[in-house]
Protein backbone atom coordinates (compact mmCIF):
# COMPACT_ATOMS: atom_id res chain seq x y z
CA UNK A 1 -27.33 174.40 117.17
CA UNK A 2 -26.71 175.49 113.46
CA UNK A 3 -23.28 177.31 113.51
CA UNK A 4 -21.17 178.70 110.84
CA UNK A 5 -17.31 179.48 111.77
CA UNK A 6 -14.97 181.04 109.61
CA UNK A 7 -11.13 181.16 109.70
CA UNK A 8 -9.95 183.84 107.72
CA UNK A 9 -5.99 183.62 107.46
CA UNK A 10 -3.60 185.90 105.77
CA UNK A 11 -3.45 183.59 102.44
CA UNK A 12 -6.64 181.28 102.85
CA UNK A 13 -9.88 181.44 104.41
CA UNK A 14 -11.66 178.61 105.67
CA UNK A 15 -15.34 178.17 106.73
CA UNK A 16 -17.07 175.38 108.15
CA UNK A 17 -20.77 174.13 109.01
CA UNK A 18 -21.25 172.62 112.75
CA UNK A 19 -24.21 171.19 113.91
CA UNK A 20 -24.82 170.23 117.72
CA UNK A 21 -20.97 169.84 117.90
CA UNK A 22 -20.80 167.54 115.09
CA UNK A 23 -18.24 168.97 111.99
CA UNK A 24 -20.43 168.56 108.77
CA UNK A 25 -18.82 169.85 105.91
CA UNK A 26 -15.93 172.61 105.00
CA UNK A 27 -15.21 175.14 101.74
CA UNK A 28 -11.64 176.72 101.92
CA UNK A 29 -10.56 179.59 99.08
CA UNK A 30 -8.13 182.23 98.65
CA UNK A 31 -8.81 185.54 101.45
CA UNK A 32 -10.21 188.26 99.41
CA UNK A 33 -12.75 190.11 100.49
CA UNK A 34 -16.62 190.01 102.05
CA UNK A 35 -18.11 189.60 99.09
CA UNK A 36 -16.59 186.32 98.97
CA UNK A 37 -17.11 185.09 102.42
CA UNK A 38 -20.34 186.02 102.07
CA UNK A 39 -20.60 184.09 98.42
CA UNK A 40 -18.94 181.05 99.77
CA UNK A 41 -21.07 180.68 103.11
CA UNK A 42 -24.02 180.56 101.20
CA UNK A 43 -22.44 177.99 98.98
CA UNK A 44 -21.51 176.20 102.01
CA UNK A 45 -25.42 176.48 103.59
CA UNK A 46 -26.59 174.68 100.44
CA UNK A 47 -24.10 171.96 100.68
CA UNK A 48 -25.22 170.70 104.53
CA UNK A 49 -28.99 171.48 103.41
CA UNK A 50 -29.60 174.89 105.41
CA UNK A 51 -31.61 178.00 105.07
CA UNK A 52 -29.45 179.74 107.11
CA UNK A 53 -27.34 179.09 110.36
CA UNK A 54 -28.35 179.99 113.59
CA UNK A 55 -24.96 181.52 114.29
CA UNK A 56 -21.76 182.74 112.69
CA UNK A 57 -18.17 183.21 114.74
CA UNK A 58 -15.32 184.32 112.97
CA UNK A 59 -11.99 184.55 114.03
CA UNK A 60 -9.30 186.98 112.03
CA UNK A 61 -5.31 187.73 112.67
CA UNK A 62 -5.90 191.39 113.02
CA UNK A 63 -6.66 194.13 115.29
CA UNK A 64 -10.05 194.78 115.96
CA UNK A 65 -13.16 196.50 117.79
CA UNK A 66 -14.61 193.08 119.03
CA UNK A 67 -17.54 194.99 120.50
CA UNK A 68 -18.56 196.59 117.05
CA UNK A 69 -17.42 193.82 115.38
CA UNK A 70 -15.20 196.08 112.82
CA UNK A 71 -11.53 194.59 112.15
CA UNK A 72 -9.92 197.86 112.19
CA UNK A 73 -6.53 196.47 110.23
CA UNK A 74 -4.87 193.50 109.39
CA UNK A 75 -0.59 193.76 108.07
CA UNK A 76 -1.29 190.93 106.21
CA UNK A 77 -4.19 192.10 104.19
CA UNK A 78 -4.03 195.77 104.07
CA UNK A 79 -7.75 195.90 102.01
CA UNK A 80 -9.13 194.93 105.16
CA UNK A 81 -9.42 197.99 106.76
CA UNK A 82 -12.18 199.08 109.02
CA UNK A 83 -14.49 195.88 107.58
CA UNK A 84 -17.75 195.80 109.39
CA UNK A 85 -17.76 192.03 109.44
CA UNK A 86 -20.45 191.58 112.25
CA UNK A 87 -22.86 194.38 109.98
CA UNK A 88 -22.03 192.78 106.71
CA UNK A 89 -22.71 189.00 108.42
CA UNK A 90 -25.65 189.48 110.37
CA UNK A 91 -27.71 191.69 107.27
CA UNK A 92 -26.78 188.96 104.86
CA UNK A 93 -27.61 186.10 107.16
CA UNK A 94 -30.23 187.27 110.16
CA UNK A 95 -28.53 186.03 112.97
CA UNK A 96 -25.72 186.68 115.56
CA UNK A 97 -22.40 187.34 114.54
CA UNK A 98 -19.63 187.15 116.55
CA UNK A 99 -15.58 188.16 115.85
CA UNK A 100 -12.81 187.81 117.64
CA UNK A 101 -8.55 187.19 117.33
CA UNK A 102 -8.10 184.25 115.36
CA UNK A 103 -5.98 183.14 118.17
CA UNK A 104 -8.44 183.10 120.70
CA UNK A 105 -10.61 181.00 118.49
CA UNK A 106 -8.14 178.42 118.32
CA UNK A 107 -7.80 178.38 122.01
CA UNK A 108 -11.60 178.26 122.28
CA UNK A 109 -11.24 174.79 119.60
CA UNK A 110 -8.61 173.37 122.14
CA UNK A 111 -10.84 173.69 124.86
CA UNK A 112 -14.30 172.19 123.16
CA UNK A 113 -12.84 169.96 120.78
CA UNK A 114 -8.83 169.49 121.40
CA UNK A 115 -6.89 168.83 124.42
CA UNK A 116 -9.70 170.21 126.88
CA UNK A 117 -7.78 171.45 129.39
CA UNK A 118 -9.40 173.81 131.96
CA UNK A 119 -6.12 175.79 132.20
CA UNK A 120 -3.62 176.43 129.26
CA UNK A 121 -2.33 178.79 127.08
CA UNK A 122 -3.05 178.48 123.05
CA UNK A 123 0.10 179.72 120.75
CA UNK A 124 0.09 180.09 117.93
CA UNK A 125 3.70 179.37 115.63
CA UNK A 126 3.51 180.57 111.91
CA UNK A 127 3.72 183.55 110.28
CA UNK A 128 3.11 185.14 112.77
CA UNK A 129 2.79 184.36 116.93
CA UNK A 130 -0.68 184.89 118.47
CA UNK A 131 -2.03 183.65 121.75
CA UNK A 132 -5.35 182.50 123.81
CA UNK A 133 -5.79 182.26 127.31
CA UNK A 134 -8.23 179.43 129.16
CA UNK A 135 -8.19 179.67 132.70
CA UNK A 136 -11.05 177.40 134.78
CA UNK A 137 -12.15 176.80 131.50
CA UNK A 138 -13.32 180.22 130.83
CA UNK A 139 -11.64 182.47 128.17
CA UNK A 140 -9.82 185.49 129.18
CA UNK A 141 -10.86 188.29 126.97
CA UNK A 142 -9.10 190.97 128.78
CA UNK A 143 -10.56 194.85 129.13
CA UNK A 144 -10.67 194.94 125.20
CA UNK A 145 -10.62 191.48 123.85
CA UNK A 146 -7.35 191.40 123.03
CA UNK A 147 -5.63 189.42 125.70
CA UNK A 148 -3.47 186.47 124.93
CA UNK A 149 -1.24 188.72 122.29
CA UNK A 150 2.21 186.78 123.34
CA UNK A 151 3.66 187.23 120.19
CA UNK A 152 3.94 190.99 121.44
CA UNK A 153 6.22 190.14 124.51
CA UNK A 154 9.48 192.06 123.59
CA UNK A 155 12.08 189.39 124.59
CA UNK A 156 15.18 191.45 123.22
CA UNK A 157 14.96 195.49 123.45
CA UNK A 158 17.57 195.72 121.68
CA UNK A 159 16.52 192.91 118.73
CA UNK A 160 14.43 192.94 115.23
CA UNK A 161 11.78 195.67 114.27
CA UNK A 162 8.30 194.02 114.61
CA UNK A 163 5.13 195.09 112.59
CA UNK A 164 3.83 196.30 115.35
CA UNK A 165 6.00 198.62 115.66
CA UNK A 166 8.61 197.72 118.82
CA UNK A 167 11.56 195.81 118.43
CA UNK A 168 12.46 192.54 119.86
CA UNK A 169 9.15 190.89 120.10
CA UNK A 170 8.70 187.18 120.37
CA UNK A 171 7.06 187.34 116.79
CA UNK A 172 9.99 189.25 115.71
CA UNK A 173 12.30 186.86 116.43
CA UNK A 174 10.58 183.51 116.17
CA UNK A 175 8.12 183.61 113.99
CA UNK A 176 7.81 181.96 110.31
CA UNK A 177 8.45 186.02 109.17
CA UNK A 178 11.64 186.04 111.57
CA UNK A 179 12.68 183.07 110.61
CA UNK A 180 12.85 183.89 106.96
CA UNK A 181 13.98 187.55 108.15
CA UNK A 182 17.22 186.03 109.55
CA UNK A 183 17.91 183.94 106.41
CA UNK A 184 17.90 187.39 104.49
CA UNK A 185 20.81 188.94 107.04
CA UNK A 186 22.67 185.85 107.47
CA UNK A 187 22.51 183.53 104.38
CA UNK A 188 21.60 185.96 101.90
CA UNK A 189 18.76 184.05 100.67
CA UNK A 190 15.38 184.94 100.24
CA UNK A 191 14.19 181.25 102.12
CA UNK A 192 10.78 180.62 103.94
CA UNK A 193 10.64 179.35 107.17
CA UNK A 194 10.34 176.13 105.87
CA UNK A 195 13.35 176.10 103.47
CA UNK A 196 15.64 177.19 106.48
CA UNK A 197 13.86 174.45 108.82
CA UNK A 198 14.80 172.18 106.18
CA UNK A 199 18.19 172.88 105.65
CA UNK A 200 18.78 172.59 109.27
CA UNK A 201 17.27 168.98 109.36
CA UNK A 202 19.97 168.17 106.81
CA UNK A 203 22.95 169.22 108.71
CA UNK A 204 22.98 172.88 107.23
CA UNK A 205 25.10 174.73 110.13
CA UNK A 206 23.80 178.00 109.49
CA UNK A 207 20.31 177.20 109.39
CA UNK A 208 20.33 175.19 112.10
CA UNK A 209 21.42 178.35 114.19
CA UNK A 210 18.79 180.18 112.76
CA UNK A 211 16.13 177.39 113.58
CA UNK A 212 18.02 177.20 116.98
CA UNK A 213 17.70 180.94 117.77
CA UNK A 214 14.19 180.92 117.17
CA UNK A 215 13.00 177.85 118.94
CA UNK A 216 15.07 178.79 122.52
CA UNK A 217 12.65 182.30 121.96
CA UNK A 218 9.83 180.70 121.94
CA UNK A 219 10.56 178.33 124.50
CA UNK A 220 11.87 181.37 126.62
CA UNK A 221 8.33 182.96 125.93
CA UNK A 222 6.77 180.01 126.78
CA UNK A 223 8.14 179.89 130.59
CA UNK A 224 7.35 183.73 131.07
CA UNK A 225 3.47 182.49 130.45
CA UNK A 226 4.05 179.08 132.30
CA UNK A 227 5.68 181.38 135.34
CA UNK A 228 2.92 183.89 135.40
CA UNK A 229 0.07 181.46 134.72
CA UNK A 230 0.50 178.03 136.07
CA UNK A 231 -1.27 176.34 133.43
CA UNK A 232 -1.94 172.57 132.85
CA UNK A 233 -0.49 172.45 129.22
CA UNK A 234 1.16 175.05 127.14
CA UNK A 235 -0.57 174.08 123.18
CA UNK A 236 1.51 175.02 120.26
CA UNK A 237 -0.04 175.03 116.81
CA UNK A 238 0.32 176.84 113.66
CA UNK A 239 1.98 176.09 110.54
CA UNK A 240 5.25 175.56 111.95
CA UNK A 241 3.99 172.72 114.17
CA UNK A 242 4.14 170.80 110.70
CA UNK A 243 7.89 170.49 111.66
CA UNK A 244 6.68 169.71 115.68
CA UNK A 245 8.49 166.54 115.20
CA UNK A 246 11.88 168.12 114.60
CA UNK A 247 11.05 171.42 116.54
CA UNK A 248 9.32 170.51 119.39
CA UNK A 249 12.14 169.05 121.19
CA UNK A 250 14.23 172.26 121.05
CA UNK A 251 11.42 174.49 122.06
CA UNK A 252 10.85 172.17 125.22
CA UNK A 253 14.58 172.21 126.22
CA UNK A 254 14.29 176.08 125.89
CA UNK A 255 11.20 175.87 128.43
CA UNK A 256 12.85 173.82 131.13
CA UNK A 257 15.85 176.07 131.43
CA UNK A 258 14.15 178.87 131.98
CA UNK A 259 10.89 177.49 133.76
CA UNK A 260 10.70 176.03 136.80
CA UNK A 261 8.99 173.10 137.94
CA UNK A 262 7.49 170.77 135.04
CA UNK A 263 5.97 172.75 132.07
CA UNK A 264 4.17 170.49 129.25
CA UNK A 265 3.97 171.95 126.20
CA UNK A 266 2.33 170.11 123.10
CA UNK A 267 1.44 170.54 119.85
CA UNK A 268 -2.46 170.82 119.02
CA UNK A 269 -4.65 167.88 118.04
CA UNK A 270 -6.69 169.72 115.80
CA UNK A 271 -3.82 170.66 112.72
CA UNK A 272 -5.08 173.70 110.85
CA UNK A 273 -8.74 174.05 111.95
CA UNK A 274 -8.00 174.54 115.23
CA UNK A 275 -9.34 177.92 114.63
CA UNK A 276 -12.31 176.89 112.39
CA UNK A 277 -13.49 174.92 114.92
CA UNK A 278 -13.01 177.62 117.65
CA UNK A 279 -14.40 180.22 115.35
CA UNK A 280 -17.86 177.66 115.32
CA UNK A 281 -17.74 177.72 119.25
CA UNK A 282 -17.19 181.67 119.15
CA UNK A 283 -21.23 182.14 120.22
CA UNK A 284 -21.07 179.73 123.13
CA UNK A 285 -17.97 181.78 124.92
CA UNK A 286 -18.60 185.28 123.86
CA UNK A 287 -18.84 187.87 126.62
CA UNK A 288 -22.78 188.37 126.95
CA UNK A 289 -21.96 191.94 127.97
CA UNK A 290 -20.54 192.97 124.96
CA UNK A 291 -23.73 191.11 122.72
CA UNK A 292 -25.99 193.65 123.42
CA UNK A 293 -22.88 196.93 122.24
């Protein structure tokens, strides 16, 4: 099967042509707007030789009406606002369109083309902290479609402002955006999450409390899923899993004091198109009731 999948991320977007399982050829440009993904998938269809793809999944890190295909919002790109992406898609290219969190997608690329474990949860660590759920190898959308949102968990009542509007959610604190957040308070730097994660391999004391703060959240977020779930593997990716090397290790300790039993966590096998890949599998696990909405 023909497929189209597109990633589109807060800075870049990515799109990618699949065929029968088999990753032919990628185009990757700075997120603007339709008009461009629409430009740059028909780019893309000449490249790999097609008239037009038998399906397009996209995945996108904002709130949305999966069912009408319309992402309603996005913090990150505030011109996307009430986008009919599954409209604009499916007039342009006559065939199914389907859109979903960007997360999920990249749990849905685990499970065809990563790991491929039957049970796990997919989190995602960067600028944000997203989630997908895969239990008996079947996706759990939730009522809505927007299960899996761990990022959302509010960890400390009494902690950060999130985006979304409560304070002391996982993303809050441990994100890339937290991360950087807590440089501003307690270094008085404006540092990304990178700079402070770099200091702190160094030896920089404050920055390594910073890093430190952040990893024993997520790792204390990650045993509240591993409790309530049971999964085989707990898969981290993300741009922070660029550091997993240096990271990893502290998140895990995190985990086993506050999990019981023997949580794995990992770091995905797919680097950066996880989600393009899951976005390209988006057809094959899309609720068939909501297809016909």
């Amino acid at each position: 099967m023909k497929l189209i999948g597109v990633d589109i991320g807060g800075t870049r977007t990515r799109i990618g042509a699949f065929d029968a399982g088999r990753f032919l050829a990628r185009r990757a440009f700075p997120t603007q707007g339709m008009g461009e993904v629409v430009a740059e998938i028909r780019a893309l269809l000449s490249r790999v030789g097609w008239e037009a793809p038998q399906a397009i999944g996209v995945g996108a890190p904002a709130p949305m009406d999966m069912r009408a295909g319309v992402i309603l919002g996005c913090p990150n790109l505030p011109h996307w606002r009430r986008v009919e992406v599954v409209k604009a898609l499916r007039e342009e290219f006559g065939c199914p369109v389907y859109l979903a969190n960007d997360a999920t997608c990249a749990a849905i690329g685990e499970l065809e083309f990563g790991h491929r474990a039957q049970n796990f949860v997919y989190v995602t660590w960067s600028t944000g902290i997203g989630g997908g759920i895969v239990t008996g190898g079947r996706v759990v959308w939730g009522a809505t479609g927007q299960a899996g949102e761990v990022g959302h968990m509010v960890l400390r009542p009494d902690g950060p402002s999130c985006r979304c509007g409560k304070q002391g959610c996982l993303e809050a604190i441990a994100s890339g955006t937290g991360i950087a957040r807590a440089a501003r308070e307690l270094l008085g730097e404006e540092l990304s999450a990178e700079d402070v994660i770099a200091r702190a391999r160094v030896g920089d004391r404050r920055a390594g409390e910073i890093v430190e703060a952040a990893c024993r959240a997520l790792g204390r977020g990650l045993a509240i899923l591993w409790e309530l779930l049971e999964p085989e593997l707990l898969v981290v990716g993300g741009g922070l899993t660029g550091s997993w090397d240096y990271l990893g290790p502290k998140v895990q300790s995190s985990l086993r004091e506050f999990a019981r039993g023997d949580p794995r966590v990992v770091s995905t096998e797919l680097g950066d198109d996880v989600g393009l890949y899951g976005a390209a599998a988006l057809p094959h696990h899309f609720p068939n009731e909501w297809t016909s909405l």
